[in-house]
C-alpha atoms as a PDB file:
ATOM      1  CA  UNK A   1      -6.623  -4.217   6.246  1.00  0.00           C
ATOM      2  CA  UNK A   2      -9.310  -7.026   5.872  1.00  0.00           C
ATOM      3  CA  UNK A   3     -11.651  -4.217   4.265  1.00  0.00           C
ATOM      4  CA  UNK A   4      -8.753  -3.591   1.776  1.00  0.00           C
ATOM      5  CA  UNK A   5      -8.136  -7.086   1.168  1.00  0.00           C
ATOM      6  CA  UNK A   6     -11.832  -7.743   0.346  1.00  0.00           C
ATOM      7  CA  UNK A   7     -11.952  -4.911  -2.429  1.00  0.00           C
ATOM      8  CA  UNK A   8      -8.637  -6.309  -3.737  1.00  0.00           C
ATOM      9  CA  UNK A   9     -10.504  -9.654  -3.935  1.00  0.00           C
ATOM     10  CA  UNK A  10     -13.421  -8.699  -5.728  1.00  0.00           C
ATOM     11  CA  UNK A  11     -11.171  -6.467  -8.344  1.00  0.00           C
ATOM     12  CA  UNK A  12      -9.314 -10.205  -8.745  1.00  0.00           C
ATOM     13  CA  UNK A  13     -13.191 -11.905  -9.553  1.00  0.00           C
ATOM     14  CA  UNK A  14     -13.947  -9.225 -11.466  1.00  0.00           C
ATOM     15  CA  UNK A  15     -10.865  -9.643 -13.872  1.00  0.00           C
ATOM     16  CA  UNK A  16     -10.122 -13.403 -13.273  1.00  0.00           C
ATOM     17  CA  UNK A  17     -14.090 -14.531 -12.909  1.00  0.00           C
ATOM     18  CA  UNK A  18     -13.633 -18.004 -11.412  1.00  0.00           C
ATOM     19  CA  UNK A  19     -16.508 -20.149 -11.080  1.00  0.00           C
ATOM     20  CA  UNK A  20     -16.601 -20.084  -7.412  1.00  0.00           C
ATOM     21  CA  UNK A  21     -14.385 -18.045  -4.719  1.00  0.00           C
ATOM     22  CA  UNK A  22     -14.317 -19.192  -1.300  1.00  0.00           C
ATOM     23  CA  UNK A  23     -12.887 -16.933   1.929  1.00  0.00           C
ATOM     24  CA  UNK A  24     -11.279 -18.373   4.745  1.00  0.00           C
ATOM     25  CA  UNK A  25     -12.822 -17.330   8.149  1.00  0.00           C
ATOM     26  CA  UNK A  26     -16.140 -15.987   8.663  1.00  0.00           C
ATOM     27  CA  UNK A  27     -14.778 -13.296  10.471  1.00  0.00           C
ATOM     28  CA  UNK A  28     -12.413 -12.179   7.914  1.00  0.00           C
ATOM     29  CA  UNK A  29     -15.443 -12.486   5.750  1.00  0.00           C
ATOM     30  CA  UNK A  30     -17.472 -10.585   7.772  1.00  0.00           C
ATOM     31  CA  UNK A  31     -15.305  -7.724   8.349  1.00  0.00           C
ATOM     32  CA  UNK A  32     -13.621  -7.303   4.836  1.00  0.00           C
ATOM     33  CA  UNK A  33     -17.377  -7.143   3.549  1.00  0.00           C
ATOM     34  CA  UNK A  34     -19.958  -5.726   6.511  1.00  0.00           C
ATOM     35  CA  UNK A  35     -21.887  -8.968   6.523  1.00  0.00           C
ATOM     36  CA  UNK A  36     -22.277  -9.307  10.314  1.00  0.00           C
ATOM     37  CA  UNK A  37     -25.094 -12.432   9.804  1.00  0.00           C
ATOM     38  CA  UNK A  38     -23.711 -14.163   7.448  1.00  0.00           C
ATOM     39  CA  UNK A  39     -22.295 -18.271   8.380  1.00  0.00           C
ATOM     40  CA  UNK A  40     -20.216 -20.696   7.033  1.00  0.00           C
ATOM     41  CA  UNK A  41     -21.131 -22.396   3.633  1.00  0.00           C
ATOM     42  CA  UNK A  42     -22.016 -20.913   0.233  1.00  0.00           C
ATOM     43  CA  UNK A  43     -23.465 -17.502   0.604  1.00  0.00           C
ATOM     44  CA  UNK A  44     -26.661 -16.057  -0.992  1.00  0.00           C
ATOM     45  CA  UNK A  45     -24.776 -12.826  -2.697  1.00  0.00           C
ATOM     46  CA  UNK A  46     -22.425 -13.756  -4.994  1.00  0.00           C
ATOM     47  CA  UNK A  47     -19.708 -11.562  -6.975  1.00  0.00           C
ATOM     48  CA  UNK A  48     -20.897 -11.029 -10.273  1.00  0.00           C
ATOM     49  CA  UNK A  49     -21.172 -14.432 -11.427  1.00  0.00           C
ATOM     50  CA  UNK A  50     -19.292 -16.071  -9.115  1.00  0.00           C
ATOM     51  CA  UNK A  51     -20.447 -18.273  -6.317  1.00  0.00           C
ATOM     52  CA  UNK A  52     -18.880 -17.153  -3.015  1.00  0.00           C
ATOM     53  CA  UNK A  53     -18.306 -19.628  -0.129  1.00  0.00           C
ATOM     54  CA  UNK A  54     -16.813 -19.582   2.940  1.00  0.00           C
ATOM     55  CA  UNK A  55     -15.128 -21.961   4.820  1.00  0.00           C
ATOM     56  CA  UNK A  56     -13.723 -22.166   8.319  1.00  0.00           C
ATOM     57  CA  UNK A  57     -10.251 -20.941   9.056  1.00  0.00           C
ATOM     58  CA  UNK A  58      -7.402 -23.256   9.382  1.00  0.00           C
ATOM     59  CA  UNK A  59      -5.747 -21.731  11.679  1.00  0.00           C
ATOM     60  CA  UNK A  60      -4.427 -23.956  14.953  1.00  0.00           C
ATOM     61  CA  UNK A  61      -6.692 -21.077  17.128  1.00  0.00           C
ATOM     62  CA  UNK A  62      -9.778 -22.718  15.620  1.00  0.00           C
ATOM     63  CA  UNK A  63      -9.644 -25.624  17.258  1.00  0.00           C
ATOM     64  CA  UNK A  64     -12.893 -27.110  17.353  1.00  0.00           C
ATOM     65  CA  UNK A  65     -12.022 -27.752  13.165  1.00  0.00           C
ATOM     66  CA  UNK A  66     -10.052 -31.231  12.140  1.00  0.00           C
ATOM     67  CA  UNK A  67      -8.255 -31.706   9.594  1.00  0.00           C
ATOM     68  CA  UNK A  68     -11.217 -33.483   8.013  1.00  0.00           C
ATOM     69  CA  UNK A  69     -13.544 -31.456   8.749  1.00  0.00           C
ATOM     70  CA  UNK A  70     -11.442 -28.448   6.622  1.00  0.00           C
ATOM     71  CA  UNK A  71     -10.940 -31.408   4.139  1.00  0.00           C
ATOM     72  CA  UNK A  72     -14.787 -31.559   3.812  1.00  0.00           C
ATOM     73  CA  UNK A  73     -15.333 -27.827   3.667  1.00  0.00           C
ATOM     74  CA  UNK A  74     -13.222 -27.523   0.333  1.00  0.00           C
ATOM     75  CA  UNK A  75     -14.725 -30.821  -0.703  1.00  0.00           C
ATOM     76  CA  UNK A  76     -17.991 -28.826  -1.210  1.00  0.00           C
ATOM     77  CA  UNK A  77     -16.065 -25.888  -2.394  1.00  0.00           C
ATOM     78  CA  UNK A  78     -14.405 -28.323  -5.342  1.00  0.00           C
ATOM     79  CA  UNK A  79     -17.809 -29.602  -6.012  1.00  0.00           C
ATOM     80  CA  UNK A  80     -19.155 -26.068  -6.691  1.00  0.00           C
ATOM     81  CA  UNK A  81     -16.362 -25.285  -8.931  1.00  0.00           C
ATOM     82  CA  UNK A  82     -17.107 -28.087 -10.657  1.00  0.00           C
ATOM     83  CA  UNK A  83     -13.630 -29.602 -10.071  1.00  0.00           C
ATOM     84  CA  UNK A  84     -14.599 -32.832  -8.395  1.00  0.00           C
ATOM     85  CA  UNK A  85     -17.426 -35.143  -8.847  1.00  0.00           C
ATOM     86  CA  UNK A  86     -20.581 -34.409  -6.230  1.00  0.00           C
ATOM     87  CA  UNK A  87     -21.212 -37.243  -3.967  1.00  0.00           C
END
């Protein structure tokens, strides 16, 4: 399912081509595209010309992650779109 859902998201880049795309989970990330070293944050590949990022998951399970701390993740993500001012 999380391989299907990572094809399905880079057909979406491909036709949509956002500045920046960011996944939620590294697992998920890891699984949906076979990168078992990859960490959080903005990743080296990218999809096409989009930046790829990826952030922690919200879930309640992850609980070592704060509300801030998520708030700070997509901070960075908003930066790299371009959609808030850097600090």
């Amino acid at each position: 399912e999380l391989r299907e859902g990572g094809a399905a998201l880079v057909d979406n880049v491909e036709a949509w081509r956002p500045r920046v795309v960011a996944v939620s989970g590294i697992t998920a990330y890891r699984t949906a595209f076979g990168r078992t070293r990859s960490s959080l944050g903005q990743q080296d590949e990218r999809m096409g010309d989009t930046a790829l990022w990826v952030v922690p998951n919200p879930s309640g399970l992850n609980a070592h992650e704060t509300i801030d701390s998520l708030a700070d993740w997509f901070i960075l993500v908003g930066q790299a779109a371009g959609l808030l001012p850097k600090s």
